[in-house]
N, C-alpha and C. Protein backbone atom coordinates (compact mmCIF):
# COMPACT_ATOMS: atom_id res chain seq x y z
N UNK A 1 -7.38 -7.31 -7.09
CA UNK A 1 -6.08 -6.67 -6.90
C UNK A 1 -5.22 -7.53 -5.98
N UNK A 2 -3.91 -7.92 -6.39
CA UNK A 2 -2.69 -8.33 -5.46
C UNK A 2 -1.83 -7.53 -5.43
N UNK A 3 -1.50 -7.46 -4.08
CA UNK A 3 -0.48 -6.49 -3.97
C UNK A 3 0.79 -8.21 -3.37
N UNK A 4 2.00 -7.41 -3.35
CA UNK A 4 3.38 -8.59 -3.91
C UNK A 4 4.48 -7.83 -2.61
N UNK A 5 4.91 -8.74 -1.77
CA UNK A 5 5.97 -7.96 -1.21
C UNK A 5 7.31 -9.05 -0.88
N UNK A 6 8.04 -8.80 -1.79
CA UNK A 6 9.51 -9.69 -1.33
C UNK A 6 10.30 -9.30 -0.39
N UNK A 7 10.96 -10.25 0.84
CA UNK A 7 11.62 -10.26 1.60
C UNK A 7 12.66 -11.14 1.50
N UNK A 8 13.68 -11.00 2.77
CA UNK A 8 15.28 -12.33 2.61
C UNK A 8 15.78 -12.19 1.76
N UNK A 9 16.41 -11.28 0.78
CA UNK A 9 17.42 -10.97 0.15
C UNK A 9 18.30 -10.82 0.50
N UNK A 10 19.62 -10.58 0.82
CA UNK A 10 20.81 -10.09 1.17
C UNK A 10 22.26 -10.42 0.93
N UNK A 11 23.29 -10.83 1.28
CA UNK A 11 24.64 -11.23 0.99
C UNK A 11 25.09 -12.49 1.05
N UNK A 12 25.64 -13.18 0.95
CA UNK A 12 25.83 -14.66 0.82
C UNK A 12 27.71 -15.08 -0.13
N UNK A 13 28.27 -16.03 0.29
CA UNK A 13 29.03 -15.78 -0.50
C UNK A 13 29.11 -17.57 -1.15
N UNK A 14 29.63 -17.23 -2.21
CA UNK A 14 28.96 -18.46 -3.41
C UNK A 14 29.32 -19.77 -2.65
N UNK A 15 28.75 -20.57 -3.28
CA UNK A 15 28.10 -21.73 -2.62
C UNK A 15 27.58 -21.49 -1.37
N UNK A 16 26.92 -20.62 -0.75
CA UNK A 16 26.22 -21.20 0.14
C UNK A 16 24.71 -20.64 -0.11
N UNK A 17 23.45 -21.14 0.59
CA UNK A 17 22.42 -20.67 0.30
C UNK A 17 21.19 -19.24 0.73
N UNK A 18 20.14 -18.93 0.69
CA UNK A 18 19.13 -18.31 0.84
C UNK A 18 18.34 -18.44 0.71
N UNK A 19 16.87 -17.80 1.36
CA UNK A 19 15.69 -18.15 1.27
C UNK A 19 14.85 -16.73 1.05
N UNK A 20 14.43 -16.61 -0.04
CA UNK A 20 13.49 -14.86 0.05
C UNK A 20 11.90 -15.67 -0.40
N UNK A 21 11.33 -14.84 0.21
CA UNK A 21 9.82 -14.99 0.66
C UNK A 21 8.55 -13.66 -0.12
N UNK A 22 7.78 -13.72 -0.75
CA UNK A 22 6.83 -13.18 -0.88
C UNK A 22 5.58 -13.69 -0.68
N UNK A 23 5.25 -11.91 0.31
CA UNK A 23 3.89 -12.44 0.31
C UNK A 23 2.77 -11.54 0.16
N UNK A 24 1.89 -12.06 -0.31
CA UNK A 24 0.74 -11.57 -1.14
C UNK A 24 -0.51 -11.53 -0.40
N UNK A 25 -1.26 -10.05 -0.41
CA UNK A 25 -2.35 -9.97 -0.34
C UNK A 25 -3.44 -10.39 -0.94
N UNK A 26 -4.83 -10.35 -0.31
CA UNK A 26 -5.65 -10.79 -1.47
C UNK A 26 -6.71 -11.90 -1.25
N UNK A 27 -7.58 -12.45 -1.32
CA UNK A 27 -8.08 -13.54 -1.44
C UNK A 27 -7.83 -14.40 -1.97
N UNK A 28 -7.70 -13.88 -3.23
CA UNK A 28 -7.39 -14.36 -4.72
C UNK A 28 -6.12 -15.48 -4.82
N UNK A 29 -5.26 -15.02 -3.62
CA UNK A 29 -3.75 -15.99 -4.16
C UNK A 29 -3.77 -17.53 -5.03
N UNK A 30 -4.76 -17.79 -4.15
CA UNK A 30 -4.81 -19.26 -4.60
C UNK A 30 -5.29 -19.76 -6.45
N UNK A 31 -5.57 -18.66 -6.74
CA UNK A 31 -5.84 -18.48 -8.16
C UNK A 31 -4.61 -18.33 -9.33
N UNK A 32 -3.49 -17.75 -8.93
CA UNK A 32 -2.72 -17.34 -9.52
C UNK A 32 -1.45 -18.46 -9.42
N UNK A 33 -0.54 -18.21 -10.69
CA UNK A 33 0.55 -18.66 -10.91
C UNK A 33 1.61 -17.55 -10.17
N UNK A 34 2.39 -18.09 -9.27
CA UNK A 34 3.49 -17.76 -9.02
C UNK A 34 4.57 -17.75 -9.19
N UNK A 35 5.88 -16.62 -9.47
CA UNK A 35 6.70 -16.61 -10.41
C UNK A 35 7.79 -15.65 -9.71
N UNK A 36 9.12 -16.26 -9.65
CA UNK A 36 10.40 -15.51 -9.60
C UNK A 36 10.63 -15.00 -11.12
N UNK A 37 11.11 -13.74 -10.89
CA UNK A 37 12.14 -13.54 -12.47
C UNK A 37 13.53 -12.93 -11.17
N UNK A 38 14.49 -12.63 -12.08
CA UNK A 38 15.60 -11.83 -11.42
C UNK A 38 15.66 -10.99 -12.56
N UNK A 39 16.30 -10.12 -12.40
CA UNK A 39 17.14 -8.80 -13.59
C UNK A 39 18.54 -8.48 -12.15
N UNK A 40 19.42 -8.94 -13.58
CA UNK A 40 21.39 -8.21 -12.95
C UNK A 40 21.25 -6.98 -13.77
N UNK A 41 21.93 -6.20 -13.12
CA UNK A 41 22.50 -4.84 -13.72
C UNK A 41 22.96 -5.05 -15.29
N UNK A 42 22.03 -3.80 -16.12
CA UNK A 42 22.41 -4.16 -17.74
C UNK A 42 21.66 -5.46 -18.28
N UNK A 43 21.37 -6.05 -17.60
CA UNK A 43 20.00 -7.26 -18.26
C UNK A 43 19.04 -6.90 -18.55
N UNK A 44 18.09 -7.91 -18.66
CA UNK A 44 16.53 -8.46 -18.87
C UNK A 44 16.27 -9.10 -17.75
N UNK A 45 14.70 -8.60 -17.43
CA UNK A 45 14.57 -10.24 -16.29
C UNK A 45 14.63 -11.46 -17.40
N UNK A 46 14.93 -11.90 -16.52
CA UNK A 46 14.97 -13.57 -16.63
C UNK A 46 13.97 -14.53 -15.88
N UNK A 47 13.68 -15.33 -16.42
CA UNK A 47 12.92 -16.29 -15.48
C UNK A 47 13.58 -17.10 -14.73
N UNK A 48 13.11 -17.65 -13.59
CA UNK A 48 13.77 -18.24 -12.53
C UNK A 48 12.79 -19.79 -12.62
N UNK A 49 11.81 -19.37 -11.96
CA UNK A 49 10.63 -20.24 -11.44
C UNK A 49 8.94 -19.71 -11.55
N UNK A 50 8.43 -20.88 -12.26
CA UNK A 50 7.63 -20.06 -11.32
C UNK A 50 6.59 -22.00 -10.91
N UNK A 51 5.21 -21.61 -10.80
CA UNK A 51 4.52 -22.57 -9.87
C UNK A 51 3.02 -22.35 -9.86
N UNK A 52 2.53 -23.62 -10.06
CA UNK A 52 0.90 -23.62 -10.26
C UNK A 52 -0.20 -23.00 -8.63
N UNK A 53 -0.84 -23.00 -9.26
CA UNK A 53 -1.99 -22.81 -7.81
C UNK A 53 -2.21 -24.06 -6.81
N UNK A 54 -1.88 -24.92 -7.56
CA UNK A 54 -2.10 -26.13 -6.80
C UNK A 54 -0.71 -26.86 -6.25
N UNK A 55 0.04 -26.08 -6.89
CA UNK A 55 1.45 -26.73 -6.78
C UNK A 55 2.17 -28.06 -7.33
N UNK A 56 1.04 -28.39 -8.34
CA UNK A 56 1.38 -29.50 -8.92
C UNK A 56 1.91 -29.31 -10.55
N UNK A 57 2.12 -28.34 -10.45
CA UNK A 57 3.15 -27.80 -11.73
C UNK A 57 4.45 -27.01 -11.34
N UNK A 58 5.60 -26.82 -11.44
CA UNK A 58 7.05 -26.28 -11.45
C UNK A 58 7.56 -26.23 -12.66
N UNK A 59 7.88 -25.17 -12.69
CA UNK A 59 9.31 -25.03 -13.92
C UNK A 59 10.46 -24.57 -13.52
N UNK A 60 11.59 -24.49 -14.03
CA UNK A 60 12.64 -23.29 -13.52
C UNK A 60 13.62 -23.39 -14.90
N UNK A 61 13.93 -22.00 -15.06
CA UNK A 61 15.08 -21.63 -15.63
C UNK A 61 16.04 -23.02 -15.86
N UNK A 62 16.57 -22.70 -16.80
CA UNK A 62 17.68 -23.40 -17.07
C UNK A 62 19.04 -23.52 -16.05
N UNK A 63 19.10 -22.17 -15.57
CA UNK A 63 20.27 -21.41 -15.44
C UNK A 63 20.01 -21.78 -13.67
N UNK A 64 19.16 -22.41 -12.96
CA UNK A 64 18.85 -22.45 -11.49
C UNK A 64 18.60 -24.09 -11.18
N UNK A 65 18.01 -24.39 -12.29
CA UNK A 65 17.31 -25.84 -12.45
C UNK A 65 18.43 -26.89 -11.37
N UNK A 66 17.60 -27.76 -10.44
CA UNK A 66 18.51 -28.48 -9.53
C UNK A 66 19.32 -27.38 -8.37
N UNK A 67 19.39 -26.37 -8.28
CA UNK A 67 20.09 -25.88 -7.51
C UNK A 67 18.73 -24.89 -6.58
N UNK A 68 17.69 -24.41 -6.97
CA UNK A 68 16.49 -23.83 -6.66
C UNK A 68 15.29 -24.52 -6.66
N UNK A 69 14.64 -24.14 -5.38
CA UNK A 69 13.46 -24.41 -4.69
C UNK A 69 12.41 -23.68 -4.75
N UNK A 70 11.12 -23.72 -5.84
CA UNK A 70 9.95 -22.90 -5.35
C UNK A 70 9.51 -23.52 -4.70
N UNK A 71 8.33 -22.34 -3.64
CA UNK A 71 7.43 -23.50 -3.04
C UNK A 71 6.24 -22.67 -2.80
N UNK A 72 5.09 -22.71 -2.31
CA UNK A 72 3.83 -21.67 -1.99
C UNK A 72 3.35 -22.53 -0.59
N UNK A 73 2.83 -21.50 0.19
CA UNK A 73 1.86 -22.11 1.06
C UNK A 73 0.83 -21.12 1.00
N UNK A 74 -0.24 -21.59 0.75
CA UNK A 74 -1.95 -21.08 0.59
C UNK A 74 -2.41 -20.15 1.73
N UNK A 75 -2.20 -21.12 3.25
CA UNK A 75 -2.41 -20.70 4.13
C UNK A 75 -1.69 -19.32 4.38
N UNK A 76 -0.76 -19.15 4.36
CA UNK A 76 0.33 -18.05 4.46
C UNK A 76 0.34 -16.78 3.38
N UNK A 77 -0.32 -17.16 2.54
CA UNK A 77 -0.58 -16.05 0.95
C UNK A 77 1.29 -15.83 0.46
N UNK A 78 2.06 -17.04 1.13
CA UNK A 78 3.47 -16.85 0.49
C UNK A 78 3.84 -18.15 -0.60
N UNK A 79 4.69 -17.25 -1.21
CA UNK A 79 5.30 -18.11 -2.12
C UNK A 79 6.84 -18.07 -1.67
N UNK A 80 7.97 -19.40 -1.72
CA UNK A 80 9.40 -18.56 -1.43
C UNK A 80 9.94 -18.96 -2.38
N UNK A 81 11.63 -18.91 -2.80
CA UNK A 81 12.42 -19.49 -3.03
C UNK A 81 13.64 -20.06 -2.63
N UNK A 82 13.89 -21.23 -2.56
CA UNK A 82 15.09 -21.51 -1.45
C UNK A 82 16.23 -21.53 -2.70
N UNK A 83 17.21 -21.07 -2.51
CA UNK A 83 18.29 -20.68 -3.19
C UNK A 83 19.76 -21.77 -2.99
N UNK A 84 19.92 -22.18 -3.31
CA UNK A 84 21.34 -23.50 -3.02
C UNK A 84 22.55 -23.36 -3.77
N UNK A 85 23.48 -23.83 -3.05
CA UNK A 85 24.79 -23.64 -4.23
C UNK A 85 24.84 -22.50 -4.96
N UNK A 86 24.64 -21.07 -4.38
CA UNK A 86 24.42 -20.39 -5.12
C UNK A 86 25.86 -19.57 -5.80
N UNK A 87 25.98 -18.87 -6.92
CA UNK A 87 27.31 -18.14 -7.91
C UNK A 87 27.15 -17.08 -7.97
N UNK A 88 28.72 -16.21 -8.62
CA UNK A 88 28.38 -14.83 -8.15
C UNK A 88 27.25 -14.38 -9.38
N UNK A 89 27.15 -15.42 -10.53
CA UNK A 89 26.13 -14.83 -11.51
C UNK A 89 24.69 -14.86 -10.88
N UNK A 90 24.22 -15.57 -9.77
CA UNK A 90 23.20 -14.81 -9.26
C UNK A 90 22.58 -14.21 -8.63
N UNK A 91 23.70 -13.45 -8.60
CA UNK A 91 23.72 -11.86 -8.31
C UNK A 91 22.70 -11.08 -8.79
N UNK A 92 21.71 -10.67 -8.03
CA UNK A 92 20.20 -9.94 -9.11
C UNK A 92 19.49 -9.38 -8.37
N UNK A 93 18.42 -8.96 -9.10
CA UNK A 93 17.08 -8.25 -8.14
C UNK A 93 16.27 -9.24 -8.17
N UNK A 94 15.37 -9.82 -7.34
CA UNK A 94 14.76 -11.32 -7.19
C UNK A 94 13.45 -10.58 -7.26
N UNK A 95 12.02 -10.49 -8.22
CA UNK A 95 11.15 -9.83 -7.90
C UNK A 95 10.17 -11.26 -8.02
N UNK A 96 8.94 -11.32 -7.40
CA UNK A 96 7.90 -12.07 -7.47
C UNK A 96 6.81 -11.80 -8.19
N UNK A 97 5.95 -12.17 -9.08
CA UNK A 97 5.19 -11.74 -10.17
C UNK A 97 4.00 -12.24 -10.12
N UNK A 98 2.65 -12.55 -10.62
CA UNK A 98 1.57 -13.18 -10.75
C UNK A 98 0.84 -13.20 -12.15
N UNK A 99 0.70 -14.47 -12.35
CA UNK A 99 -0.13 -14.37 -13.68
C UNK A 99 -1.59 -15.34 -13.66
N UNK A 100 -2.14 -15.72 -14.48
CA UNK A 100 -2.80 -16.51 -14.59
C UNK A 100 -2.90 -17.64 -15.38
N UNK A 101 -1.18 -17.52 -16.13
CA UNK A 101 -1.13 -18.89 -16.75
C UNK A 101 0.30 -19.43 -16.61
N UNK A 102 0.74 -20.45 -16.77
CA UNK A 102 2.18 -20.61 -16.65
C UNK A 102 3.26 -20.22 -17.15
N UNK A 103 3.15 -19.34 -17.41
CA UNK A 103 4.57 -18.66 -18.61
C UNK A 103 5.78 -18.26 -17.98
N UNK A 104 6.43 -17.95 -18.75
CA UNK A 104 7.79 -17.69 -18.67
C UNK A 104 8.13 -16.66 -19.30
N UNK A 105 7.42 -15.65 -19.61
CA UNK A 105 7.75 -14.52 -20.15
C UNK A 105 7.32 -13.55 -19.54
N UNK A 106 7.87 -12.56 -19.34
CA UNK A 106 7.22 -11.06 -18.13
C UNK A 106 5.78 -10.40 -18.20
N UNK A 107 6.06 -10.54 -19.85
CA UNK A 107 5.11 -9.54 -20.18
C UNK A 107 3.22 -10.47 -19.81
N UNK A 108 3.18 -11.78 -19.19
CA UNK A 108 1.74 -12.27 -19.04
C UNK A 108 2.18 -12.11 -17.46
N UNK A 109 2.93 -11.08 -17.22
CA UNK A 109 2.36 -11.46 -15.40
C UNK A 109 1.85 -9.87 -15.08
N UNK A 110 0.60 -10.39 -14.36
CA UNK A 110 -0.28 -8.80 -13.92
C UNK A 110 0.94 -8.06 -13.00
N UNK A 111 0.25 -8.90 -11.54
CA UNK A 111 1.17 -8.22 -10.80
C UNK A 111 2.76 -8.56 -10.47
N UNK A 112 3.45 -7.47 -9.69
CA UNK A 112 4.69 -7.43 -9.20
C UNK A 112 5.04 -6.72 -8.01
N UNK A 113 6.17 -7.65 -7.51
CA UNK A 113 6.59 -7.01 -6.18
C UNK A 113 7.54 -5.91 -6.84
N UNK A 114 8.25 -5.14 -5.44
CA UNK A 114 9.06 -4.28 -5.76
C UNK A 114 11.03 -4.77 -5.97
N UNK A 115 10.85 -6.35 -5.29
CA UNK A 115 12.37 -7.09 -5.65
C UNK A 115 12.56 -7.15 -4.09
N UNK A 116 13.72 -7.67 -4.27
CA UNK A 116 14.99 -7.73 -3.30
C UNK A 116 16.05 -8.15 -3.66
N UNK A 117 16.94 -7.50 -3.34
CA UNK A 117 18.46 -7.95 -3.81
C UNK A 117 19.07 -9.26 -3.38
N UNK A 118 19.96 -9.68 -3.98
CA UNK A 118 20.53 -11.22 -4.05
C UNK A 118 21.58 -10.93 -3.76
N UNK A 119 22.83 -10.88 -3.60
CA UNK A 119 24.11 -10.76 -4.26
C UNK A 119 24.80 -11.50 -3.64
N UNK A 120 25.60 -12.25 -4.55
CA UNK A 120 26.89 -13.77 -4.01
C UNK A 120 27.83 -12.85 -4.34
N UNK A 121 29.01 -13.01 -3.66
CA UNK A 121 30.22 -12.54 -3.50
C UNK A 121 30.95 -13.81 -3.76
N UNK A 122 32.02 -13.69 -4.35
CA UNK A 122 33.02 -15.26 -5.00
C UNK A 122 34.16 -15.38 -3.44
């Protein structure tokens, strides 16, 4: 069992950045793929990022790519995301996820946090 808890969400106004943090219980962390999605009001999540166990794999979204930072530390059972240049489109609920393989689709991640809000103001 992992339990998922996101933090550092809050207000920002576009172009400038943020940093939200999850962190995970568990022994286990080091096993799992780690993964941002967001969902805006009236969406789908979306994928953001996510990141190997070893950290020697990254992906990100199209829509973040160059402007977003995953990162994990083992020691810490956290994963974050550093947020840059950010627009009012990403504006969202930032939730953290876990799977066991690298995907990009919601439906292969076990667990989930409960989110935290994003929101850029123009």
């Amino acid at each position: 069992q992992v339990q998922l808890v996101e933090s550092g969400g809050g207000l920002v106004q576009a172009g400038g950045s943020l940093s939200v943090s999850c962190a995970a219980s568990g022994r286990t962390f080091g096993n799992f793929v780690m993964a941002w999605f967001r969902q805006a009001p009236g969406n789908g999540r979306e994928f953001v990022a996510h990141i190997s166990g070893s950290s020697t794999v990254i992906n990100y979204g199209k829509s973040v790519k160059g402007r977003f930072t995953i990162s994990r530390d083992k020691a810490k059972n956290t994963v974050y995301l550093q947020m840059n240049s950010l627009k009012p489109e990403d504006t969202a609920v930032y939730y953290c996820a876990a799977a066991r393989g690298l995907l990009t689709q919601e439906n292969g991640y076990i667990y989930w946090g409960q989110g935290t809000q994003v929101t850029v103001s123009s």
